[in-house]
PDB file of N, CA and C in Angstrom:
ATOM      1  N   UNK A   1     -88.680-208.328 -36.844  1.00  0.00           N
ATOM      2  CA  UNK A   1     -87.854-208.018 -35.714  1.00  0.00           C
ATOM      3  C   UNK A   1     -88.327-208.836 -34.527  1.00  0.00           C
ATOM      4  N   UNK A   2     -87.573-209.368 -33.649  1.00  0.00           N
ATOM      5  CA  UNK A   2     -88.157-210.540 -32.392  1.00  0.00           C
ATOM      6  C   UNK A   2     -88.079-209.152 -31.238  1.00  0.00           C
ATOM      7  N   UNK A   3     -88.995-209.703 -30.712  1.00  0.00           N
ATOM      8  CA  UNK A   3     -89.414-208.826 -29.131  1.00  0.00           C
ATOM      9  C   UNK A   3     -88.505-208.151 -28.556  1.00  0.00           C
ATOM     10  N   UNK A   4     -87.668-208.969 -28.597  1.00  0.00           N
ATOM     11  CA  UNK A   4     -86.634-208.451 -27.248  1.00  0.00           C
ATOM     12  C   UNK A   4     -86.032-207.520 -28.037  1.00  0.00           C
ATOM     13  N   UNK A   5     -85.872-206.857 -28.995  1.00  0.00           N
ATOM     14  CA  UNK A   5     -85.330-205.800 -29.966  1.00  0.00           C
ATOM     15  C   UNK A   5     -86.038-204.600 -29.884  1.00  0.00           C
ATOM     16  N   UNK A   6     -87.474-205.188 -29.906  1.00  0.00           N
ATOM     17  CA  UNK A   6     -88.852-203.948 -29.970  1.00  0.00           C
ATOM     18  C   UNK A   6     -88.477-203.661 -28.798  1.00  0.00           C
ATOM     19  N   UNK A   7     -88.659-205.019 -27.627  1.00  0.00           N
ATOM     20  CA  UNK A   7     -88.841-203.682 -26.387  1.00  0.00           C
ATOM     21  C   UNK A   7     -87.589-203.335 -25.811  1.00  0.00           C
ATOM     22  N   UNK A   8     -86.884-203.207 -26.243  1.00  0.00           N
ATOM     23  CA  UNK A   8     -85.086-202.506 -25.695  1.00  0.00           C
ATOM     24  C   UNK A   8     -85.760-201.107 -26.691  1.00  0.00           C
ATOM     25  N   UNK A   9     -85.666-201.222 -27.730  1.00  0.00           N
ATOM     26  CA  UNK A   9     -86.218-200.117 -28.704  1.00  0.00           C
ATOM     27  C   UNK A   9     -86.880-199.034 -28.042  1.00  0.00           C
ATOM     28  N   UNK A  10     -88.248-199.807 -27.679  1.00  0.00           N
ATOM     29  CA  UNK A  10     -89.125-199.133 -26.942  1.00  0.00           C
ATOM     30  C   UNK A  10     -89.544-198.737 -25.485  1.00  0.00           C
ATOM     31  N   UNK A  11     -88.234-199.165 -24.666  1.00  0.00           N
ATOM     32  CA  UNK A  11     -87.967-198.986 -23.441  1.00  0.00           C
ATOM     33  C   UNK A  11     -87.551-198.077 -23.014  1.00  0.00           C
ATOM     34  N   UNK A  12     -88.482-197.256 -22.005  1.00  0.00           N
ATOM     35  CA  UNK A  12     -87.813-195.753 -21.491  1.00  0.00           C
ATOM     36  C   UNK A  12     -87.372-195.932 -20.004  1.00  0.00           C
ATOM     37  N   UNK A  13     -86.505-194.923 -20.016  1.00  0.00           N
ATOM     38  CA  UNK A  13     -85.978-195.314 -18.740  1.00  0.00           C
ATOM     39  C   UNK A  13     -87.283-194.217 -17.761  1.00  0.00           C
ATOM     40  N   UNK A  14     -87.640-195.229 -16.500  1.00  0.00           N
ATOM     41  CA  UNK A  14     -88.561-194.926 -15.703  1.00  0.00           C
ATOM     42  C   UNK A  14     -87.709-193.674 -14.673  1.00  0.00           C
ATOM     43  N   UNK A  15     -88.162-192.512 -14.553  1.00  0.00           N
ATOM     44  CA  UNK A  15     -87.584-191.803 -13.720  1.00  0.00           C
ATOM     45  C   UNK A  15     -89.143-191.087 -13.183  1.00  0.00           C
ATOM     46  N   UNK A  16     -88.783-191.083 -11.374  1.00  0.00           N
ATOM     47  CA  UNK A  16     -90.149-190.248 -10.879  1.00  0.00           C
ATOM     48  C   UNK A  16     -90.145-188.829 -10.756  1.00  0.00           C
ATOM     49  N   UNK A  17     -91.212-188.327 -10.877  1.00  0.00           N
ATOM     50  CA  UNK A  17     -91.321-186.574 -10.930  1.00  0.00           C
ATOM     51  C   UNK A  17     -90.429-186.214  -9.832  1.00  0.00           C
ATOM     52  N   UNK A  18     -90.163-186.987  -8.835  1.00  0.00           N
ATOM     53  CA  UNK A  18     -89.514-186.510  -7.701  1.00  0.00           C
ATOM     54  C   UNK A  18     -88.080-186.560  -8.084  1.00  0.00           C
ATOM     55  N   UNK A  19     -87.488-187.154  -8.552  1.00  0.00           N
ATOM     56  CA  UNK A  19     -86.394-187.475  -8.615  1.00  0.00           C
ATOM     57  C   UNK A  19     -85.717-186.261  -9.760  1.00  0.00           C
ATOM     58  N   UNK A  20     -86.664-186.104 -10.607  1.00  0.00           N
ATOM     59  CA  UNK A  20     -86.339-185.074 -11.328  1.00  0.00           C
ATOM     60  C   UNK A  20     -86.491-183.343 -10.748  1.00  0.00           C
ATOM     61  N   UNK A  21     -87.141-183.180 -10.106  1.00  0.00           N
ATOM     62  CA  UNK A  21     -87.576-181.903  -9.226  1.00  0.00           C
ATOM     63  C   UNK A  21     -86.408-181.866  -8.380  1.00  0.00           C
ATOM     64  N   UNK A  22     -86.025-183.084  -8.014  1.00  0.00           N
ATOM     65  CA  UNK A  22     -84.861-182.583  -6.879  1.00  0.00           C
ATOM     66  C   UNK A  22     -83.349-182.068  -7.436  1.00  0.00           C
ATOM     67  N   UNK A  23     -83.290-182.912  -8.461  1.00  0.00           N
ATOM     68  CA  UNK A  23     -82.261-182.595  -9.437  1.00  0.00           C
ATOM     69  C   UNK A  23     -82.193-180.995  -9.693  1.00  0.00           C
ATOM     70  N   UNK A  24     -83.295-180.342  -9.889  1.00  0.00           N
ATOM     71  CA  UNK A  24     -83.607-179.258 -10.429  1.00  0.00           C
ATOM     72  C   UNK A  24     -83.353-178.209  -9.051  1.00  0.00           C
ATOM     73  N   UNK A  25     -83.729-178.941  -7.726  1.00  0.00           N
ATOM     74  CA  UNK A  25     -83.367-178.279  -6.678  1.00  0.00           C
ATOM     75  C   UNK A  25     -82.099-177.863  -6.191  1.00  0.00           C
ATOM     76  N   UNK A  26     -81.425-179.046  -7.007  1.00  0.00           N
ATOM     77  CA  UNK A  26     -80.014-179.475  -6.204  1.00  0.00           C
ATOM     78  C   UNK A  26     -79.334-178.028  -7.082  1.00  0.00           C
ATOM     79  N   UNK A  27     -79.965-177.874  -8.291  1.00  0.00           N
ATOM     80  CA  UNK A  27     -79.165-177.114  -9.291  1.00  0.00           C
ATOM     81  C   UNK A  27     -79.308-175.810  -8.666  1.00  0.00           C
ATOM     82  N   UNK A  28     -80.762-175.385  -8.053  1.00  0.00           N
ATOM     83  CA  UNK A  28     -81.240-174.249  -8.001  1.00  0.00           C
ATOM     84  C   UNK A  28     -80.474-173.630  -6.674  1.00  0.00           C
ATOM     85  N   UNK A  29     -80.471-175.111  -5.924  1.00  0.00           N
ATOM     86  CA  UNK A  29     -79.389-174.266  -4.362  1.00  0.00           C
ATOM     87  C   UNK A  29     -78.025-173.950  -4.520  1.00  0.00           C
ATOM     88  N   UNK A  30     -77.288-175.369  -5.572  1.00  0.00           N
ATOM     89  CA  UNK A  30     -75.860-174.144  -5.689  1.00  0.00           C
ATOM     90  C   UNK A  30     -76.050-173.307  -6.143  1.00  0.00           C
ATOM     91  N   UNK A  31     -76.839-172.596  -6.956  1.00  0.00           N
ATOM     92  CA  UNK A  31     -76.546-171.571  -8.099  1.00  0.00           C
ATOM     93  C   UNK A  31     -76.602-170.748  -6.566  1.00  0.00           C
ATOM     94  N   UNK A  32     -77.813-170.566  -5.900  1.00  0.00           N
ATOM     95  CA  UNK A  32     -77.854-169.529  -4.776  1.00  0.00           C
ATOM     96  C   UNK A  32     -76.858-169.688  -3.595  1.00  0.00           C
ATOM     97  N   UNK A  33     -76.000-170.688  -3.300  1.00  0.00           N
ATOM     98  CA  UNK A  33     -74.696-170.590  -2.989  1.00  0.00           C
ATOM     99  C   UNK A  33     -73.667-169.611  -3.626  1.00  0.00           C
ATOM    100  N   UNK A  34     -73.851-170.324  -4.797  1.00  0.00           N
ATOM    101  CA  UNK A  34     -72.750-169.180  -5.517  1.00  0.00           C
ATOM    102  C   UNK A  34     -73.005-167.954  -5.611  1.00  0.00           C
ATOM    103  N   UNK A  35     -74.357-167.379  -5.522  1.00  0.00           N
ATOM    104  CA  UNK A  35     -74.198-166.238  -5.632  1.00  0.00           C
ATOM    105  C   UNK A  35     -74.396-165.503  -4.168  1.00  0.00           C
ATOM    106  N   UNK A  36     -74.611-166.281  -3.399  1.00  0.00           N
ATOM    107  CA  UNK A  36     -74.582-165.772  -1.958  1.00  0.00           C
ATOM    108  C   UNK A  36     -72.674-165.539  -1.891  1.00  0.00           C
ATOM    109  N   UNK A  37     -71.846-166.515  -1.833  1.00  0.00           N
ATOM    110  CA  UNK A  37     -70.467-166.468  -1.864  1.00  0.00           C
ATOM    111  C   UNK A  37     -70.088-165.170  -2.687  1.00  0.00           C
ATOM    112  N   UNK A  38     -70.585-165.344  -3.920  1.00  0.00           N
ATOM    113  CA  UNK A  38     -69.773-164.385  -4.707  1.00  0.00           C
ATOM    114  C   UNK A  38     -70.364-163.129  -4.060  1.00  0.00           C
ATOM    115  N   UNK A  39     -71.314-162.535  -3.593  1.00  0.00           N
ATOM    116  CA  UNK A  39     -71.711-161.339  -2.840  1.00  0.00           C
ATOM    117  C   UNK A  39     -71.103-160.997  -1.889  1.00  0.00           C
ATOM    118  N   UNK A  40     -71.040-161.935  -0.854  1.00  0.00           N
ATOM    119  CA  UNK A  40     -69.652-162.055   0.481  1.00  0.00           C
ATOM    120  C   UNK A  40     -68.561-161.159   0.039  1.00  0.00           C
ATOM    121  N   UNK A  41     -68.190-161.959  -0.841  1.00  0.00           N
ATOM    122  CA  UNK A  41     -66.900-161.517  -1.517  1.00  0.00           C
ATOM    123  C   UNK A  41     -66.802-160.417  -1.651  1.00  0.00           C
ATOM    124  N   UNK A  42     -67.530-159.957  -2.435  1.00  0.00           N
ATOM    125  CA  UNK A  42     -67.485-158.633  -3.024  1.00  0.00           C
ATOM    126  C   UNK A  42     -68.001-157.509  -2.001  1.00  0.00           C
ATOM    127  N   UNK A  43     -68.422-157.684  -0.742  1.00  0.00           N
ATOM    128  CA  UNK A  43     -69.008-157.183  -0.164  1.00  0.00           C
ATOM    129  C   UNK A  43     -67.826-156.716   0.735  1.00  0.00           C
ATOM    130  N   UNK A  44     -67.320-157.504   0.961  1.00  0.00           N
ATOM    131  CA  UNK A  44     -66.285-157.464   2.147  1.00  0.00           C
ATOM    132  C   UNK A  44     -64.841-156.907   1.205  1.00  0.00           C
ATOM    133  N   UNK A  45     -64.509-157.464   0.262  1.00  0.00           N
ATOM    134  CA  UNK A  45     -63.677-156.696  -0.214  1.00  0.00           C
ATOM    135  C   UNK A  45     -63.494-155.013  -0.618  1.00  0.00           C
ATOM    136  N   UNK A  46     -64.764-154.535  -0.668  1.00  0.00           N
ATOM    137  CA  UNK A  46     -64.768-153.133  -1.006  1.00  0.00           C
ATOM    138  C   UNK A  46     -64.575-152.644   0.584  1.00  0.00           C
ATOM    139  N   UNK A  47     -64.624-153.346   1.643  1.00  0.00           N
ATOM    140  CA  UNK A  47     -64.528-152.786   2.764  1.00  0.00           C
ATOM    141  C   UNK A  47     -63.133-152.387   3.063  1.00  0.00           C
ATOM    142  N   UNK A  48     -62.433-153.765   2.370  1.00  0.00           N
ATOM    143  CA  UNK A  48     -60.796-153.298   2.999  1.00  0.00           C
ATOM    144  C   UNK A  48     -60.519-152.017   2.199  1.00  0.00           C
ATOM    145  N   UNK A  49     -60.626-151.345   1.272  1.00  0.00           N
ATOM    146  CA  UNK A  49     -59.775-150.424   1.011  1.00  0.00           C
ATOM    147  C   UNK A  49     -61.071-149.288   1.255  1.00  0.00           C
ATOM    148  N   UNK A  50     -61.350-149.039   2.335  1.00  0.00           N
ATOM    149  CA  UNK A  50     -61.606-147.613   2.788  1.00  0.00           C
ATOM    150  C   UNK A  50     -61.511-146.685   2.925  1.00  0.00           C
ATOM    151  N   UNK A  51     -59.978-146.440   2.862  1.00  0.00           N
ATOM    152  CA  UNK A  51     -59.208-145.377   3.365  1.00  0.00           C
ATOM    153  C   UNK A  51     -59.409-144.696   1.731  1.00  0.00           C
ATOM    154  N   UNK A  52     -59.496-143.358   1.677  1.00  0.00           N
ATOM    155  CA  UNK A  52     -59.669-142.819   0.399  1.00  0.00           C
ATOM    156  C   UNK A  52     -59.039-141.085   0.805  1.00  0.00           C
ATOM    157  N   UNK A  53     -58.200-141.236  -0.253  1.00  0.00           N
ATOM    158  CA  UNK A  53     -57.409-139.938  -0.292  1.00  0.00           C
ATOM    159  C   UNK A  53     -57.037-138.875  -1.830  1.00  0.00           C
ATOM    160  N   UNK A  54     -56.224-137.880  -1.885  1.00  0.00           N
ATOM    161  CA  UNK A  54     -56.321-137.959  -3.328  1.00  0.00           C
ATOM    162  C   UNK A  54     -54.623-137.702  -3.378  1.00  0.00           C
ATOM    163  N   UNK A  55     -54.155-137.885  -5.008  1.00  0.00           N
ATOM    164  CA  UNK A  55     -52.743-138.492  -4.884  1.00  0.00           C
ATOM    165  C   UNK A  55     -52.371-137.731  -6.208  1.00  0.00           C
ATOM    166  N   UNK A  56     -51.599-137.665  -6.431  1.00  0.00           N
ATOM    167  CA  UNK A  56     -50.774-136.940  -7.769  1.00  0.00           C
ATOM    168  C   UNK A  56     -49.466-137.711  -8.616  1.00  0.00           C
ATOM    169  N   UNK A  57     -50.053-137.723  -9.437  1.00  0.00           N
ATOM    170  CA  UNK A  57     -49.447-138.118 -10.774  1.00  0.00           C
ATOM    171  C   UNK A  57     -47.513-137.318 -10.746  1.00  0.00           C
ATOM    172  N   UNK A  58     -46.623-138.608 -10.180  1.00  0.00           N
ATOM    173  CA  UNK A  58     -44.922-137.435  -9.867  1.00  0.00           C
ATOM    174  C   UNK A  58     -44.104-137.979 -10.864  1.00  0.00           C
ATOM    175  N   UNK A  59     -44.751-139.277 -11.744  1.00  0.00           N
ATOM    176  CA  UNK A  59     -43.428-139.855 -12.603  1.00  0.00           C
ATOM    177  C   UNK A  59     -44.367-140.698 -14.025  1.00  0.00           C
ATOM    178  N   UNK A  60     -43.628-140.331 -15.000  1.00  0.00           N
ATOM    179  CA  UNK A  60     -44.564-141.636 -16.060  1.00  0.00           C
ATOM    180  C   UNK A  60     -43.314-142.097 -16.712  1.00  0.00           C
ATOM    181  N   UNK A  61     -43.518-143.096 -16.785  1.00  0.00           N
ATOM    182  CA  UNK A  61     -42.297-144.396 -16.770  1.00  0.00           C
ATOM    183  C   UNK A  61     -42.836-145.148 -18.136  1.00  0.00           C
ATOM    184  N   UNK A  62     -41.978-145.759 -18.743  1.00  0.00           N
ATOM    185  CA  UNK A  62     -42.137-146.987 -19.967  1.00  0.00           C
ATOM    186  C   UNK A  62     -41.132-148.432 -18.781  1.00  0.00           C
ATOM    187  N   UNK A  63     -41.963-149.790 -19.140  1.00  0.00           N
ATOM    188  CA  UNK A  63     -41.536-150.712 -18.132  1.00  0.00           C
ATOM    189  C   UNK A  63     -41.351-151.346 -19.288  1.00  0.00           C
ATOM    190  N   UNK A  64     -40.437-152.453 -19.470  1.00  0.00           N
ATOM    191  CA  UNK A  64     -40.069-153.379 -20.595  1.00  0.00           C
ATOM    192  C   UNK A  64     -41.079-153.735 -21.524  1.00  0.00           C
ATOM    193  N   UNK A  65     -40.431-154.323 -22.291  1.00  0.00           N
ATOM    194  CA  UNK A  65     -41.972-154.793 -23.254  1.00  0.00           C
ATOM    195  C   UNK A  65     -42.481-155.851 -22.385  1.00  0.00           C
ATOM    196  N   UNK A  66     -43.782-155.979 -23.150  1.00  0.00           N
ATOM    197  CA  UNK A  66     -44.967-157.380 -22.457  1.00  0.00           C
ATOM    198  C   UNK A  66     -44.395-158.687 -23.528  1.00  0.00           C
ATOM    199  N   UNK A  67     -45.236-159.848 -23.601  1.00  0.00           N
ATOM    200  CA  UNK A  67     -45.188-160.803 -24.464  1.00  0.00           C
ATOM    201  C   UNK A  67     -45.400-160.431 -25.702  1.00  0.00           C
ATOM    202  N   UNK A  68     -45.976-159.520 -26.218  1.00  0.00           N
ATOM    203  CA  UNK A  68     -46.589-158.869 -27.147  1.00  0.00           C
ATOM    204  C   UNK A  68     -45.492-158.191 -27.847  1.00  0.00           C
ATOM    205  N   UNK A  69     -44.324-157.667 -27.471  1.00  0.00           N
ATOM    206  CA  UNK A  69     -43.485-156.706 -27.290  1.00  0.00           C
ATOM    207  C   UNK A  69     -43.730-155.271 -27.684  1.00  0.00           C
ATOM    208  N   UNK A  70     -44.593-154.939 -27.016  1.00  0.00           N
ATOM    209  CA  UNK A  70     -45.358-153.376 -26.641  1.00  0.00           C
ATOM    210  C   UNK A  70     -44.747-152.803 -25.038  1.00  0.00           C
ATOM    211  N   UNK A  71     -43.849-152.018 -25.160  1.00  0.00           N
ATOM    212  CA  UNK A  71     -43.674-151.459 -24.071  1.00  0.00           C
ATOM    213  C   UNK A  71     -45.020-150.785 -23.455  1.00  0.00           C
ATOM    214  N   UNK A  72     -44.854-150.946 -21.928  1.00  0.00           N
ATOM    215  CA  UNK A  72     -46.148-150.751 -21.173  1.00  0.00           C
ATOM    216  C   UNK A  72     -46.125-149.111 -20.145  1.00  0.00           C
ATOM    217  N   UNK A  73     -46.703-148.065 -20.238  1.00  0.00           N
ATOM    218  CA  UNK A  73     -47.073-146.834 -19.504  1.00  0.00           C
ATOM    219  C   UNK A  73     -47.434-147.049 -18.081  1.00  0.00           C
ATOM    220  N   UNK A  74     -46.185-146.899 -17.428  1.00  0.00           N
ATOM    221  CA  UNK A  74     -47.076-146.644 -15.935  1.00  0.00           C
ATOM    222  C   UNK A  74     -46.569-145.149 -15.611  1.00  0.00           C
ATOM    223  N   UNK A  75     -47.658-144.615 -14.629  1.00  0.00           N
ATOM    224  CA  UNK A  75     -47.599-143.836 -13.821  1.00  0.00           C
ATOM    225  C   UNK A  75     -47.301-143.970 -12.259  1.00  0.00           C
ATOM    226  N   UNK A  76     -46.636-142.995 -12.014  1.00  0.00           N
ATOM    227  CA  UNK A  76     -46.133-143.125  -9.940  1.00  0.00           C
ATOM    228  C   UNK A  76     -47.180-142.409  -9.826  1.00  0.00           C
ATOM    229  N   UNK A  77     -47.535-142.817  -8.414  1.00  0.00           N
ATOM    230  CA  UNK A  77     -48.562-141.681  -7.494  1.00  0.00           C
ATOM    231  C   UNK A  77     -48.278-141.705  -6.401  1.00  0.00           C
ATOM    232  N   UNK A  78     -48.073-140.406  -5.854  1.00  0.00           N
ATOM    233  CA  UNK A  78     -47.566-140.280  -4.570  1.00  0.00           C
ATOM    234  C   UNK A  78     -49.306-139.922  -3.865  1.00  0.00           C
ATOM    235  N   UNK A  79     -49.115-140.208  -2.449  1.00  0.00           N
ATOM    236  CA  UNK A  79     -50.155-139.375  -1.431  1.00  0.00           C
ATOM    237  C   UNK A  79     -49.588-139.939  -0.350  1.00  0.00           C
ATOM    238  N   UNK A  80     -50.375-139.321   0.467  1.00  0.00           N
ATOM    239  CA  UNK A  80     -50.229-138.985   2.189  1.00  0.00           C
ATOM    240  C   UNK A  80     -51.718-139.634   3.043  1.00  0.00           C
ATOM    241  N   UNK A  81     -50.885-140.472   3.807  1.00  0.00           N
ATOM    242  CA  UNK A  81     -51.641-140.899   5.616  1.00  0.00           C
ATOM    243  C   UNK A  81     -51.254-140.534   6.078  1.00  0.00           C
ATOM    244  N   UNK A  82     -51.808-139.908   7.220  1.00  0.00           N
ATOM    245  CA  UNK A  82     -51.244-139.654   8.325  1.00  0.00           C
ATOM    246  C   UNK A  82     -49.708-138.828   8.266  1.00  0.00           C
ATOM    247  N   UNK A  83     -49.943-138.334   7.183  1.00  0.00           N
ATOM    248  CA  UNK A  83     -48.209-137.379   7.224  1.00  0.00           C
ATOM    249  C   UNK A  83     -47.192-138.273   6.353  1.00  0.00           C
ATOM    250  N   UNK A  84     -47.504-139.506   5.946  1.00  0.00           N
ATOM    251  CA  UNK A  84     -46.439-140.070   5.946  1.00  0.00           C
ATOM    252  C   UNK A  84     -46.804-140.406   4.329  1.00  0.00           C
ATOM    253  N   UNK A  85     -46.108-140.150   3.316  1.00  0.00           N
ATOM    254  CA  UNK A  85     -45.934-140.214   2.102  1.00  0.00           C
ATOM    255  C   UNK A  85     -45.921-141.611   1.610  1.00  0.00           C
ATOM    256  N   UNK A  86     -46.573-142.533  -0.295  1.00  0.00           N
ATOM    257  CA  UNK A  86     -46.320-143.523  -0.513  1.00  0.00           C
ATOM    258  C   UNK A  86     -46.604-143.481  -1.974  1.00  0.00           C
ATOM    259  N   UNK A  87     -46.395-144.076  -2.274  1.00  0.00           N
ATOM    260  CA  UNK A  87     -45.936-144.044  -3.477  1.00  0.00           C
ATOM    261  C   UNK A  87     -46.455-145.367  -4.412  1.00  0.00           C
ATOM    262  N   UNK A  88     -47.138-145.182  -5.340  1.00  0.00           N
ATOM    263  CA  UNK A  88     -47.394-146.602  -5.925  1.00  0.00           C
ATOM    264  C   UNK A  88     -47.293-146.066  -7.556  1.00  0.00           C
ATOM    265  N   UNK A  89     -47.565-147.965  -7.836  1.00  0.00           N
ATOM    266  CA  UNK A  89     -46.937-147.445  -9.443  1.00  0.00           C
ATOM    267  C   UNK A  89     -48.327-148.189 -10.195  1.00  0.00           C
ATOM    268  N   UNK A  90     -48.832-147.231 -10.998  1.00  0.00           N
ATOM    269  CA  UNK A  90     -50.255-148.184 -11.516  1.00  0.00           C
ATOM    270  C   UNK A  90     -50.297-147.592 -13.207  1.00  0.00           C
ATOM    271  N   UNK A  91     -51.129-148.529 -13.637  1.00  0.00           N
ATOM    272  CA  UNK A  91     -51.405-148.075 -15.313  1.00  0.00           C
ATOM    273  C   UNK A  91     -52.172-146.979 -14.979  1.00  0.00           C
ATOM    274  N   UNK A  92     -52.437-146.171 -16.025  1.00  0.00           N
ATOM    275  CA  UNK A  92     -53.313-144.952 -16.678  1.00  0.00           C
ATOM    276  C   UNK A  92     -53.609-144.482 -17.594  1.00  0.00           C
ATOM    277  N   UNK A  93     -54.526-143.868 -17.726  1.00  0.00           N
ATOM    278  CA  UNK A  93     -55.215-143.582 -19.402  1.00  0.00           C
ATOM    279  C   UNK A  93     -54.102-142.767 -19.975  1.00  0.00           C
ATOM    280  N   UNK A  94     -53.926-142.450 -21.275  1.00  0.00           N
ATOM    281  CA  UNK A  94     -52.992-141.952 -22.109  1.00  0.00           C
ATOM    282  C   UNK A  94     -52.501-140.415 -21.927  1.00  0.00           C
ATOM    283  N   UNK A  95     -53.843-139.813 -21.290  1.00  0.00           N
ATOM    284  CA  UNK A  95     -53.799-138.466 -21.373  1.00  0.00           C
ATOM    285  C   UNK A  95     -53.391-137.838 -19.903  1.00  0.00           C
ATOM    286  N   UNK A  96     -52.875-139.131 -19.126  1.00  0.00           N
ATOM    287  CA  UNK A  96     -52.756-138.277 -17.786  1.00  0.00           C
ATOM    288  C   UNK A  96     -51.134-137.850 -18.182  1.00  0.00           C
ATOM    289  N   UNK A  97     -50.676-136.702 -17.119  1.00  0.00           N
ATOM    290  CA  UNK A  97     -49.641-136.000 -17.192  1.00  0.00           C
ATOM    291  C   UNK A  97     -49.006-136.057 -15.714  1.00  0.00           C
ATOM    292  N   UNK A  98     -47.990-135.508 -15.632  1.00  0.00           N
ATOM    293  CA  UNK A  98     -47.062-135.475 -13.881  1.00  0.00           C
ATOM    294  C   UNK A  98     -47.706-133.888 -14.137  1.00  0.00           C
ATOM    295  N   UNK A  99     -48.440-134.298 -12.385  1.00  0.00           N
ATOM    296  CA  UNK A  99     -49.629-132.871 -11.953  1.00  0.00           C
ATOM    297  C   UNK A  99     -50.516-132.916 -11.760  1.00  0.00           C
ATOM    298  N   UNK A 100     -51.162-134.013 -12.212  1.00  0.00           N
ATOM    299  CA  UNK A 100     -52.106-134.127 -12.684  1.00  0.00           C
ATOM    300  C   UNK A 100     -52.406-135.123 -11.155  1.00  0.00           C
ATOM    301  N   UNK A 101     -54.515-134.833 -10.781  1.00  0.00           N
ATOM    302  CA  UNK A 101     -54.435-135.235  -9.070  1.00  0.00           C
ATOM    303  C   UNK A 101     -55.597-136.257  -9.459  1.00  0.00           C
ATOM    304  N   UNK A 102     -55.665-137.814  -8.632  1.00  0.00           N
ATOM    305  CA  UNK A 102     -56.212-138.783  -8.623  1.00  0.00           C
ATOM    306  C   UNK A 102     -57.479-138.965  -7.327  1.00  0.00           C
ATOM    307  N   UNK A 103     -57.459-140.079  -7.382  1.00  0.00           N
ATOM    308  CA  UNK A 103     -58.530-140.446  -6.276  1.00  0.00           C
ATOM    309  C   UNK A 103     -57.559-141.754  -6.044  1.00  0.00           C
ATOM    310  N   UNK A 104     -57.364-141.877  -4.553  1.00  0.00           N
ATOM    311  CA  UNK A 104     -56.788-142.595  -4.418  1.00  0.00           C
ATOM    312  C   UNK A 104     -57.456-143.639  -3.041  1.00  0.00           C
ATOM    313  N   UNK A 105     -57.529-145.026  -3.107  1.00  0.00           N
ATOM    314  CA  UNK A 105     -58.818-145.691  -2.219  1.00  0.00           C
ATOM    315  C   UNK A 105     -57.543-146.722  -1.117  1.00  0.00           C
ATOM    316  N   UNK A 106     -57.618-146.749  -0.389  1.00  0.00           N
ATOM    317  CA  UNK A 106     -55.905-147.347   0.173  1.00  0.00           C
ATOM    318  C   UNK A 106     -56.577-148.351   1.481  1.00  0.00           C
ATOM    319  N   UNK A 107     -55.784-149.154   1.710  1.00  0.00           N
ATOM    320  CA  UNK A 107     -56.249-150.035   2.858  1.00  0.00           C
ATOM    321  C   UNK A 107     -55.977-149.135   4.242  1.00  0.00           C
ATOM    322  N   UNK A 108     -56.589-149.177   4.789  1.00  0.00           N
ATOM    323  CA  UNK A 108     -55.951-148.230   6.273  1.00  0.00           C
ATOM    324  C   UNK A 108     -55.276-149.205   7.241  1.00  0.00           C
ATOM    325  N   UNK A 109     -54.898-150.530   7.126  1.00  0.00           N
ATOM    326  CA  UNK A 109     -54.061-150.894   8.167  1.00  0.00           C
ATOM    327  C   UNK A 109     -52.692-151.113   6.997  1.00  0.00           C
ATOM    328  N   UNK A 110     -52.755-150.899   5.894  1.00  0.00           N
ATOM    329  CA  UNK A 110     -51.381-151.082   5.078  1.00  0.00           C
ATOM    330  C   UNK A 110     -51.723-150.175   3.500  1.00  0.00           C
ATOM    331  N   UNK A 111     -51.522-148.481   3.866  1.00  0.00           N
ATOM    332  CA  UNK A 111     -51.786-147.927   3.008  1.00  0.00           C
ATOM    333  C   UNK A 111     -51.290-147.944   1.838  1.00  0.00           C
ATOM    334  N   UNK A 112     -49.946-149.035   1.502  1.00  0.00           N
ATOM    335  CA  UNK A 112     -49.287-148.957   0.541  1.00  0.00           C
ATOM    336  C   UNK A 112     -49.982-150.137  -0.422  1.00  0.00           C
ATOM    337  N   UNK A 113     -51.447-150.675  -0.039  1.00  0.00           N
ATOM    338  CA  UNK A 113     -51.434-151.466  -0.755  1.00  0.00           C
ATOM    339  C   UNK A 113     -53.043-150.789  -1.294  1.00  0.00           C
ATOM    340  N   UNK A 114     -52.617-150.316  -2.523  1.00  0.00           N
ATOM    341  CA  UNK A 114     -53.693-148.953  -2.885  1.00  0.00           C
ATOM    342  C   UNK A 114     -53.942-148.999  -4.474  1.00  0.00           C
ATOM    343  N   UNK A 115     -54.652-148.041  -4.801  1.00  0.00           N
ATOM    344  CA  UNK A 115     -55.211-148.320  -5.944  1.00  0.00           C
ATOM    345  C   UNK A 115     -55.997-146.873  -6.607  1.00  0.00           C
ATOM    346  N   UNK A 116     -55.929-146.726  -7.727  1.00  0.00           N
ATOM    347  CA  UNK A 116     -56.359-145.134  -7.813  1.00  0.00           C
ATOM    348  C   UNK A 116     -57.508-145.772  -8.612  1.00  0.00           C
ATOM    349  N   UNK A 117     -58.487-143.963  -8.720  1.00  0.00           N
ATOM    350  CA  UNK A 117     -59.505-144.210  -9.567  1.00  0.00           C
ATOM    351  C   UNK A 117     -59.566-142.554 -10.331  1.00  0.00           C
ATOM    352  N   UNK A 118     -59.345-142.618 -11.553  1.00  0.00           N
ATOM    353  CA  UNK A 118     -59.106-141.761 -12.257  1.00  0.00           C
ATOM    354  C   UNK A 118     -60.494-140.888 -12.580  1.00  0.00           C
ATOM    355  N   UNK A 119     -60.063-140.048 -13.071  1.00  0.00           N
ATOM    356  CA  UNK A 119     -61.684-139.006 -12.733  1.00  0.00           C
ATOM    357  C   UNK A 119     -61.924-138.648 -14.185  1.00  0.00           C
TER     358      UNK A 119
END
């Protein structure tokens, strides 16, 4: 074999400890970006829906089929702000019934945009 074969062969590419450590830095600060962001997030979002009330189960509905063609179970839930009645329409476990009373977590500057949590 002539030289210039061996040493391409046997040629490593020169990289300094530094150059590699920083690499490793660069990796280590987004990751703690991202999880600083993704905390934000989540932090501040549980704030908007504050408002927490409890709500009752007034209608259970079948909505067209999905892609699947499985017709889909929702339930209505009514509750009250401030006097003033609303109404949303969300999935639920199999066994709930009309009567039947929720937990209901609601934004307080737009209570209609809400969300239950079943007990």
């Amino acid at each position: 074999m002539d030289n210039s074969v061996m040493e391409k062969k046997h040629k490593k590419k020169n990289t300094l400890p530094m150059e590699k450590a920083s690499g490793y830095g660069l990796i280590f600060i987004l990751t703690l970006l991202v999880l600083w962001i993704t905390l934000a997030i989540t932090s501040h979002s549980g704030s908007k829906y504050s408002g927490k009330t409890y709500g009752e189960v007034t209608d259970i509905f079948f909505v067209m089929p999905n892609m699947s063609g499985r017709w889909d179970r929702k339930s209505e839930v009514s509750f009250s702000v401030n006097g003033q009645t609303y109404k949303i329409h969300v999935d639920g476990p199999a066994s709930i019934q009309i009567g039947d009373s929720c937990k209901v977590k609601y934004r307080p500057k737009r209570p209609v945009d809400a969300f239950v949590e079943w007990y």
